[in-house]
Structure formats: structure tokens, C-alpha cells
C-alpha atoms as a PDB file:
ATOM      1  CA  UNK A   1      62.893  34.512  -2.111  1.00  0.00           C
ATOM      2  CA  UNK A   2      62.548  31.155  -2.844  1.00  0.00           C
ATOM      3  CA  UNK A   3      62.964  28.770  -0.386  1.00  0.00           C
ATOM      4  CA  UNK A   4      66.471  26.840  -0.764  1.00  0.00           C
ATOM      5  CA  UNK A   5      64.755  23.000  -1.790  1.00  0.00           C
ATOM      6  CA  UNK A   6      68.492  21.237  -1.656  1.00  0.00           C
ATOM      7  CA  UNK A   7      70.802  21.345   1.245  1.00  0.00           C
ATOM      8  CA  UNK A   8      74.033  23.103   0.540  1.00  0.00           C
ATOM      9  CA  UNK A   9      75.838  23.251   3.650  1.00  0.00           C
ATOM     10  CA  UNK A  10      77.299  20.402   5.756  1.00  0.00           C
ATOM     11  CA  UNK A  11      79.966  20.370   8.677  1.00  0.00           C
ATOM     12  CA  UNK A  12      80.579  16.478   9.407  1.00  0.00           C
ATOM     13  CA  UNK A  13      80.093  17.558  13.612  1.00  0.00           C
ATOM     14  CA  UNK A  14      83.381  19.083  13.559  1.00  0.00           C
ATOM     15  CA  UNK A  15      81.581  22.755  14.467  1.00  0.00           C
ATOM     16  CA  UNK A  16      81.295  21.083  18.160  1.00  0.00           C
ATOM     17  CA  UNK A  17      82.805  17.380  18.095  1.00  0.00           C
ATOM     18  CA  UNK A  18      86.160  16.485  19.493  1.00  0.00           C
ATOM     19  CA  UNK A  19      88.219  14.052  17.447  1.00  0.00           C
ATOM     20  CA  UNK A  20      89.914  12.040  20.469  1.00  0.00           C
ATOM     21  CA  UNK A  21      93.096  10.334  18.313  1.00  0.00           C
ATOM     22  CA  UNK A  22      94.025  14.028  17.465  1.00  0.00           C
ATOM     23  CA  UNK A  23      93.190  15.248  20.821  1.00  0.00           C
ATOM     24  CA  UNK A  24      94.802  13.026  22.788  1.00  0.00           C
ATOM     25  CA  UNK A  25      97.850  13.570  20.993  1.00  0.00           C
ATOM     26  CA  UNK A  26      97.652  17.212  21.633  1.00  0.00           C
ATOM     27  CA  UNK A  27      97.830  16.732  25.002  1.00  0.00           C
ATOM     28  CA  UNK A  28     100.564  14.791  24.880  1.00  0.00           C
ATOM     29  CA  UNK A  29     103.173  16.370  22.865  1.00  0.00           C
ATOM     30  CA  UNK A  30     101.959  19.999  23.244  1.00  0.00           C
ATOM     31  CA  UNK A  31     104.501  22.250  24.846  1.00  0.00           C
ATOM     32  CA  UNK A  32     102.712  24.383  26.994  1.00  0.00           C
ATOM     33  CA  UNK A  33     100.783  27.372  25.373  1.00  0.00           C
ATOM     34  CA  UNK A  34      98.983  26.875  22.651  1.00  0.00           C
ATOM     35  CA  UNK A  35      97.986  28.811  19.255  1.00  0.00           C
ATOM     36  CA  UNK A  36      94.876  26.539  17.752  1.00  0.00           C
ATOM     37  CA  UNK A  37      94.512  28.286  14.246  1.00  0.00           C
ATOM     38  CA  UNK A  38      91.197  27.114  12.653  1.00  0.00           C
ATOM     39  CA  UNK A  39      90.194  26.360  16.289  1.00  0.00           C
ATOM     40  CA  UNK A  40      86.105  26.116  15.227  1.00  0.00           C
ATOM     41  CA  UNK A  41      84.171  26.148  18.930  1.00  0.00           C
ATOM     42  CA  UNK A  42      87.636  25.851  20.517  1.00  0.00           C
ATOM     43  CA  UNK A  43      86.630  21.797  21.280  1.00  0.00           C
ATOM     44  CA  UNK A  44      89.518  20.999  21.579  1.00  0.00           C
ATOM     45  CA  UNK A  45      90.472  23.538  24.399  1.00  0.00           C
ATOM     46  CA  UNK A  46      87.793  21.947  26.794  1.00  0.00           C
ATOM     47  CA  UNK A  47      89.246  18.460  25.597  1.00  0.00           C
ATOM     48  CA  UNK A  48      92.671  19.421  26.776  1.00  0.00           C
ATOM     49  CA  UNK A  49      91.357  21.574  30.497  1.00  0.00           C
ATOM     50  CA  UNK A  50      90.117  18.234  31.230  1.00  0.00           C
ATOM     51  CA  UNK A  51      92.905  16.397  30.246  1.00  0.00           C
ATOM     52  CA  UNK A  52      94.774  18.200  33.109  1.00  0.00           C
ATOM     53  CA  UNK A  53      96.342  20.740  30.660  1.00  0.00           C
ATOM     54  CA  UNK A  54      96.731  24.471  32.072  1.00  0.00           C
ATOM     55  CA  UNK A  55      98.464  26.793  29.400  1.00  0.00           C
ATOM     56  CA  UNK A  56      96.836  29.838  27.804  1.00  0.00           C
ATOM     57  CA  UNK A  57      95.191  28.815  24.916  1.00  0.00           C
ATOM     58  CA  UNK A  58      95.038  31.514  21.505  1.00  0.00           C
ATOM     59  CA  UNK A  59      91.899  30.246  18.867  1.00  0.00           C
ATOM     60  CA  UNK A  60      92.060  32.127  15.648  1.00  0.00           C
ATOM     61  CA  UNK A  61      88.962  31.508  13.198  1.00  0.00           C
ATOM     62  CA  UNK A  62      87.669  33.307  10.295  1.00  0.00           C
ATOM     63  CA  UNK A  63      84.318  33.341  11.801  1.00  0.00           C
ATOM     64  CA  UNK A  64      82.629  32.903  15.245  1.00  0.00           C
ATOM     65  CA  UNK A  65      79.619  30.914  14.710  1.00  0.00           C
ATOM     66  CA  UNK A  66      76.270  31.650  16.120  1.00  0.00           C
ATOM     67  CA  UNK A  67      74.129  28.887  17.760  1.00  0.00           C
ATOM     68  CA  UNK A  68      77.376  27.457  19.857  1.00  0.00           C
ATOM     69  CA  UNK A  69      79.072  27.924  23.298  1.00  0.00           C
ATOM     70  CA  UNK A  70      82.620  28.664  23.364  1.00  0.00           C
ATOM     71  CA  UNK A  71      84.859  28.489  26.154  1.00  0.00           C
ATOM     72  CA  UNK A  72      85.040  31.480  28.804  1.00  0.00           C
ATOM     73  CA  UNK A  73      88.553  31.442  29.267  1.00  0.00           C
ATOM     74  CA  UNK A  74      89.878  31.394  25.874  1.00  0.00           C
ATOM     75  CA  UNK A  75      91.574  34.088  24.045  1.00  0.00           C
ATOM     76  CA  UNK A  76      89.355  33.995  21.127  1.00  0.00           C
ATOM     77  CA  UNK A  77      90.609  35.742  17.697  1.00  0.00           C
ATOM     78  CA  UNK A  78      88.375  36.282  14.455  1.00  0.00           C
ATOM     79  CA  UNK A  79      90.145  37.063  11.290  1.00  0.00           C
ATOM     80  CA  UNK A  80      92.199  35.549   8.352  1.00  0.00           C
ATOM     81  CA  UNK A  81      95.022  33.711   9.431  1.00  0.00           C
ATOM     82  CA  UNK A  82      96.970  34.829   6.649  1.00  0.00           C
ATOM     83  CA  UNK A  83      96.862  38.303   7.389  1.00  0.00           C
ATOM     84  CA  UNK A  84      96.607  38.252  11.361  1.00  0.00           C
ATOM     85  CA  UNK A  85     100.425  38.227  13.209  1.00  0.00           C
ATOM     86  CA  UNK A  86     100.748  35.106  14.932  1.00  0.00           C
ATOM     87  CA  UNK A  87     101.553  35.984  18.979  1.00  0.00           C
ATOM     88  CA  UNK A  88     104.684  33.807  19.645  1.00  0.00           C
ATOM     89  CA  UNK A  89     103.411  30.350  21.573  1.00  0.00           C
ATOM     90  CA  UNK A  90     104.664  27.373  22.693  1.00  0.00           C
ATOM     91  CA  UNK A  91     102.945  25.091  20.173  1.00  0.00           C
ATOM     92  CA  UNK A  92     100.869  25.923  17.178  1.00  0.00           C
ATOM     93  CA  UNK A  93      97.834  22.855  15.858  1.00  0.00           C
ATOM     94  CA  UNK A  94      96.412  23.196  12.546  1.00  0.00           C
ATOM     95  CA  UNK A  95      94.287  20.960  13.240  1.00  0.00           C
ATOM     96  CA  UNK A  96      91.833  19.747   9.383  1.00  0.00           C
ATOM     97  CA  UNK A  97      93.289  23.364   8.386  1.00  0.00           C
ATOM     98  CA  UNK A  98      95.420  22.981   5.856  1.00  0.00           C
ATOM     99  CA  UNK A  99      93.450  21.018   2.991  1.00  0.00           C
ATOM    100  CA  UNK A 100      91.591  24.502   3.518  1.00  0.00           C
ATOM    101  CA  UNK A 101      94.119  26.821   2.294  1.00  0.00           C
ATOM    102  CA  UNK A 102      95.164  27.650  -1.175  1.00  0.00           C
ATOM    103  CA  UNK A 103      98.803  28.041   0.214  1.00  0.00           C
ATOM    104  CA  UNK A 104      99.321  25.460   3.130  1.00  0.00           C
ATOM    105  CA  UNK A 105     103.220  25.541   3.129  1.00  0.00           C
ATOM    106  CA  UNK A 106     102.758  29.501   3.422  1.00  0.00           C
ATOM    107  CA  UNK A 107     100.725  28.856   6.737  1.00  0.00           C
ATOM    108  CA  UNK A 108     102.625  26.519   7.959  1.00  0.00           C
ATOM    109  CA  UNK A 109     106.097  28.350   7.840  1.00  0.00           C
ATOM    110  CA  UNK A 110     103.804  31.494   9.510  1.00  0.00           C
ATOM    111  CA  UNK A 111     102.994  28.631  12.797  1.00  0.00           C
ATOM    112  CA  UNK A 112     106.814  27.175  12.375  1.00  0.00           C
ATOM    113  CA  UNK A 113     108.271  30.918  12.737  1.00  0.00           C
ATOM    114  CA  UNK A 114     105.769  31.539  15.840  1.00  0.00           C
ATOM    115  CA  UNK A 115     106.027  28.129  17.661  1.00  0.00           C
ATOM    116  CA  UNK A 116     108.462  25.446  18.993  1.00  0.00           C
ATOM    117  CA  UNK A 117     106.169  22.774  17.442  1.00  0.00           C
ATOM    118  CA  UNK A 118     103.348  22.368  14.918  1.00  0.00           C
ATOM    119  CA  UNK A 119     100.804  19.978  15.017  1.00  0.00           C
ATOM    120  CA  UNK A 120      99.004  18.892  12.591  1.00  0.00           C
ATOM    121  CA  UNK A 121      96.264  17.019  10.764  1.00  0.00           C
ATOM    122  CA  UNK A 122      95.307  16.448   7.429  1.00  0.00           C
ATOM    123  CA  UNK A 123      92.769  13.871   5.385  1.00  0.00           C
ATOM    124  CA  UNK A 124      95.239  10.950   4.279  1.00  0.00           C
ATOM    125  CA  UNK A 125      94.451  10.360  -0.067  1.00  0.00           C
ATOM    126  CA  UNK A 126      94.131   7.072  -0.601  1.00  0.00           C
ATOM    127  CA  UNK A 127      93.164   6.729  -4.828  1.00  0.00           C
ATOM    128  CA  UNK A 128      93.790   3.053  -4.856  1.00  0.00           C
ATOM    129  CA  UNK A 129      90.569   3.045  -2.602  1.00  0.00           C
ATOM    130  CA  UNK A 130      88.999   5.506  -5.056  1.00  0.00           C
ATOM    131  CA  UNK A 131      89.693   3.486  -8.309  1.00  0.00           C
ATOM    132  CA  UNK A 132      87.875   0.092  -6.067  1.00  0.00           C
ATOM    133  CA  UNK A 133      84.444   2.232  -5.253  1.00  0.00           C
ATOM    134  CA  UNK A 134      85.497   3.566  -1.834  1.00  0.00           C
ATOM    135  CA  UNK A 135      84.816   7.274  -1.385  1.00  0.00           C
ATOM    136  CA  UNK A 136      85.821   9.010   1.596  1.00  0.00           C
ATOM    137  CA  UNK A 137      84.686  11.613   4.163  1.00  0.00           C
ATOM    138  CA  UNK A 138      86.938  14.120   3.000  1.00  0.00           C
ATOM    139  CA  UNK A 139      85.775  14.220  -0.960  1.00  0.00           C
ATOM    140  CA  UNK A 140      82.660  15.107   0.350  1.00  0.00           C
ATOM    141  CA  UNK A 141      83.908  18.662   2.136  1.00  0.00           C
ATOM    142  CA  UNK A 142      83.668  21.130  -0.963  1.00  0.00           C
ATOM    143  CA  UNK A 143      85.159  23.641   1.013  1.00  0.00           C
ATOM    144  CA  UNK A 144      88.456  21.564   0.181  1.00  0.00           C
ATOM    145  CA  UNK A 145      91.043  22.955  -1.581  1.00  0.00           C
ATOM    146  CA  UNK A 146      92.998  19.919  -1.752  1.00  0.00           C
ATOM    147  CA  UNK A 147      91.780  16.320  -2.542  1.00  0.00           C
ATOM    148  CA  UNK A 148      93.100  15.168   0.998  1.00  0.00           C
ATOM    149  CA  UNK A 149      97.402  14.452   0.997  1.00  0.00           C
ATOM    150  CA  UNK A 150      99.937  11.244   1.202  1.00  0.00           C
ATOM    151  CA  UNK A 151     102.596  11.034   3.485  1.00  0.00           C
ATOM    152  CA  UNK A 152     105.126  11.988   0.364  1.00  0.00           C
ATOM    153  CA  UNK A 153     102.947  14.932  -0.064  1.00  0.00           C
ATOM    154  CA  UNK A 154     103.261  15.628   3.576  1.00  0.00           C
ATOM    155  CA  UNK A 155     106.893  15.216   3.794  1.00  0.00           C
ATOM    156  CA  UNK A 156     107.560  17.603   0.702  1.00  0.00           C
ATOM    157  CA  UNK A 157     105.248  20.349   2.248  1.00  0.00           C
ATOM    158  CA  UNK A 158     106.698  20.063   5.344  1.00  0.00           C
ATOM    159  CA  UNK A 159     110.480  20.957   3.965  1.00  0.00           C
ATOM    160  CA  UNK A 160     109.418  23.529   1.746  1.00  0.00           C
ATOM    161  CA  UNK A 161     107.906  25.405   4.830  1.00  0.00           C
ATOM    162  CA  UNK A 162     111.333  24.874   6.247  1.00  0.00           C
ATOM    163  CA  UNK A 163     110.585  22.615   9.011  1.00  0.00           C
ATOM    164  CA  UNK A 164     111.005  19.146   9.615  1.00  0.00           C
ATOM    165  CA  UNK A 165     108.938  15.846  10.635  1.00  0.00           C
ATOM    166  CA  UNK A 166     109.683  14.886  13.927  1.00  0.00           C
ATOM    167  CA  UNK A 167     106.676  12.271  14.832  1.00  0.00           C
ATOM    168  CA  UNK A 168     104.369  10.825  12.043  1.00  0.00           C
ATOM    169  CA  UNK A 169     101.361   9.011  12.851  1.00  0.00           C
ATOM    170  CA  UNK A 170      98.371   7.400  10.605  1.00  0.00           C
ATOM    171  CA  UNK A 171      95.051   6.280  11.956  1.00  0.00           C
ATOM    172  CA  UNK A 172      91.671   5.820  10.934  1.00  0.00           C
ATOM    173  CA  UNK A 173      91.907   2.096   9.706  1.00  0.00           C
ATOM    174  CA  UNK A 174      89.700   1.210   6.743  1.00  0.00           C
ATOM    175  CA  UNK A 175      89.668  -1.843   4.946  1.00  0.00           C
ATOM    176  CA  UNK A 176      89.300  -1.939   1.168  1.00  0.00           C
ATOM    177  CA  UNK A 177      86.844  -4.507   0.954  1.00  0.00           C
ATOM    178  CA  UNK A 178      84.590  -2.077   2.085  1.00  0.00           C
ATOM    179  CA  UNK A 179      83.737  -1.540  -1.511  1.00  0.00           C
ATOM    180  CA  UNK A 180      82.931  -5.211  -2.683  1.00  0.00           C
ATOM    181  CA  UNK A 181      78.988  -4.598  -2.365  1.00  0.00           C
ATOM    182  CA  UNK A 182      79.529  -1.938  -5.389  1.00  0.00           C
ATOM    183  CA  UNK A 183      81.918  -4.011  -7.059  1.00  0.00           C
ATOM    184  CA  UNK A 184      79.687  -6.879  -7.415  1.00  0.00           C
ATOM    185  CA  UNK A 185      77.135  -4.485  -9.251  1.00  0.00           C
ATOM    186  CA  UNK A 186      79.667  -4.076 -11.872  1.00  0.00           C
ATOM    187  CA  UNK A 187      82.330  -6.979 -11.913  1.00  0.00           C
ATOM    188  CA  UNK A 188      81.670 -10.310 -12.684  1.00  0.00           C
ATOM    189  CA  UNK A 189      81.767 -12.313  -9.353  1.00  0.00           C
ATOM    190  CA  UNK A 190      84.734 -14.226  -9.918  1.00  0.00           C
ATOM    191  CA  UNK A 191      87.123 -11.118 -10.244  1.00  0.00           C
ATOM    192  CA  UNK A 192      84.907  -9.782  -7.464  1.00  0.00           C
ATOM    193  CA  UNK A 193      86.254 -12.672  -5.624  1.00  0.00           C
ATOM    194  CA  UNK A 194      89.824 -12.193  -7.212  1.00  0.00           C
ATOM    195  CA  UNK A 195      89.897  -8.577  -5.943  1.00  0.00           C
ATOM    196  CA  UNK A 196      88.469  -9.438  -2.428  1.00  0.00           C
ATOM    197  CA  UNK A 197      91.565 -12.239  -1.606  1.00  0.00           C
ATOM    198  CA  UNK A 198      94.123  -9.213  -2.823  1.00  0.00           C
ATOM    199  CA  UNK A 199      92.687  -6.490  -0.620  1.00  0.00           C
ATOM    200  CA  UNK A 200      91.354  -8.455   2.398  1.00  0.00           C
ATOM    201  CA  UNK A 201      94.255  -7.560   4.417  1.00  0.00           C
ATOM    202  CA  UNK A 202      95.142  -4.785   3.031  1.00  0.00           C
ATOM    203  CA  UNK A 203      94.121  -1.855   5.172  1.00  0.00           C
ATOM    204  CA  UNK A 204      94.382   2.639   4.470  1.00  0.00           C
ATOM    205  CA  UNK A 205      94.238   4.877   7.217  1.00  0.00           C
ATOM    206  CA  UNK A 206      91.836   7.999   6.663  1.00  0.00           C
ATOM    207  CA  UNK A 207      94.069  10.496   7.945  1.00  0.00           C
ATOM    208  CA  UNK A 208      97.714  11.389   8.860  1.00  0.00           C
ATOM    209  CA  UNK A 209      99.143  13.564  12.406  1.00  0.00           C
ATOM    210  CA  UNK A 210     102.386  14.962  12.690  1.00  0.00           C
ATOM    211  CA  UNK A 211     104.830  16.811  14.813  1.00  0.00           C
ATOM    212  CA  UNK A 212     107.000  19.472  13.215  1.00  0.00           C
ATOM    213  CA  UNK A 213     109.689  21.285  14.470  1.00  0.00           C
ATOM    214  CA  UNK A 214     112.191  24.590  12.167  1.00  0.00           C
ATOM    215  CA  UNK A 215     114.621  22.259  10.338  1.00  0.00           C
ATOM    216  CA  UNK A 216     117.855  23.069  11.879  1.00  0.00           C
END
């Protein structure tokens, strides 16, 4: 066989990193057990132990992967998510899941039927960025389904899984004038200028978190 000459395969870290913004939030607004579908290593398990958290903790992945350490203690499920039965928990995270899934509002009414809360995080879209140069993290991932989402997005996903927003977050600040090396390249320098006074102080966020409870 011939040896592979082009690297095909990429993770971004998130195999065994810990996103704190996310993290942090799960330990705050968590409500006691958790399902963490899409759970990876189950980071975020360890993240929340030594936050001071104590519930039982559920990690359903499509695959365990070789070469890591996963917890001891966790309840550790391999299989599709779609086809698994979700054991009733306090909170459910889908956690960089659902721009992985053909049919995100169908998994997310599965974790709103199963759960008091959802928690989640997605990639935040931002094509104004795209149209100035700017590419970002997430257009890399080809095992997206989904070009990332915007909070209208978001919103309309989240009622047609029948649930409802009830905390909204964006982080990740990025500035557009991140770009202006690439736009010098191409534009002459006094609309390069132009652009740069417009979008100085204009900042995107990379990514939104939510909270989402059954719509009542």
C-alpha cells in the first residue's frame, strides 16, 4: 500500500482538550446528572470532578478512541446517538455536536425529551468575516455537516425541537481587521484603509452557548 503522502485527518485538540468558557458554564448551570452525548475522552467530566461537581456522569460516543485515557468512573456508552435510548438525566450537553449531525433538531428534541436542560454549543457563522478574508476554525472541520450557525439559526432550531432558549451566550471575540494583511494584497490601500476605520470596532464571536429547557 502506498504510503498516505498528505495528511487527511485533523482534530483541532478537542480528542483531549477542555474548552474552559463551555466548561465552566457546565458547571454552573448543570442540574445534577449529566448525559454528555458526543462526550470524546469525557474531558469535560474531569473538568467538572474538579470543579467540585459530584453527579453520575453518562458519555455516549460513536467511537472510543485508542491512544487516550478516559475517566474510571464514568459510565461510558459507544454507539449512534440516534439509535441508542437516552437514560433519563438531569441535564443533557451537546457539546460541538450538532454541526455534526445531518438532523440536529431531531437530536436535540431526543436530549429535550430525556433532560430538564440542554446545553449546548455550536460554531457561531459569521459570512461578513468570510466575504473580508477571515476564515475560521470551524470551515476547516470537514466532518461538518453544517457551515457553523447564527443566533436566528439557533433560535429557529431550537423551537422546532420544541424547546425553548432560556440563557444565550456568545464568546470567542475576533476582530475583523484580522484580515487587512490579505486585503492589502488585493485592494488598493486607500479602501484598505476605508474598510479598516468601518470594522475596527466591530468585533464577531466564534461561537454561541445556550441553555434550553421543553417549551411549555
Amino acid at each position: 500500500m502506498t504510503k498516505r503522502i498528505v495528511k487527511t485527518e485533523f482534530d483541532f485538540g478537542w480528542k483531549s482538550g477542555v474548552n474552559i468558557a463551555i466548561s465552566e458554564l457546565a458547571l454552573k448551570y448543570n442540574r445534577g446528572d449529566i448525559l454528555d452525548v458526543g462526550c470524546g475522552t469525557c474531558q469535560l467530566f474531569s473538568y467538572l470532578k474538579n470543579g467540585g461537581w459530584r453527579g453520575k456522569y453518562i458519555g455516549i460516543d460513536v467511537n472510543k478512541y485508542e491512544g487516550y485515557v478516559y475517566p474510571k468512573s464514568v459510565d461510558l456508552i459507544i454507539g449512534d446517538a440516534f439509535r441508542l435510548k437516552f437514560p433519563e438525566t438531569d441535564t443533557c450537553v451537546l457539546y460541538n455536536v450538532l454541526e455534526h449531525v445531518d438532523d440536529p433538531v431531531r437530536l436535540l428534541s431526543k436530549s429535550l425529551k430525556a433532560s430538564k436542560n440542554v446545553l449546548i454549543n455550536v460554531p457561531k457563522r459569521n459570512e461578513e468575516m468570510w466575504k473580508l478574508g477571515v476564515v475560521e476554525f470551524h470551515q476547516l472541520d470537514k466532518s461538518h455537516k453544517h457551515c457553523g450557525f447564527t443566533k436566528e439559526e439557533i433560535i429557529k432550531l431550537v423551537k422546532a425541537a420544541g424547546g425553548r432558549i432560556n440563557r444565550y451566550r456568545e464568546f470567542g471575540e475576533t476582530r475583523a481587521t484580522i484580515g487587512r494583511p490579505l486585503w492589502r494584497s488585493k485592494i488598493p490601500k486607500l479602501l484598505t484603509y476605508l474598510l479598516g476605520k468601518v470594522f475596527k470596532s466591530k468585533v464577531f464571536y466564534q461561537e454561541i452557548w445556550c441553555e434550553v429547557e421543553r417549551a411549555k
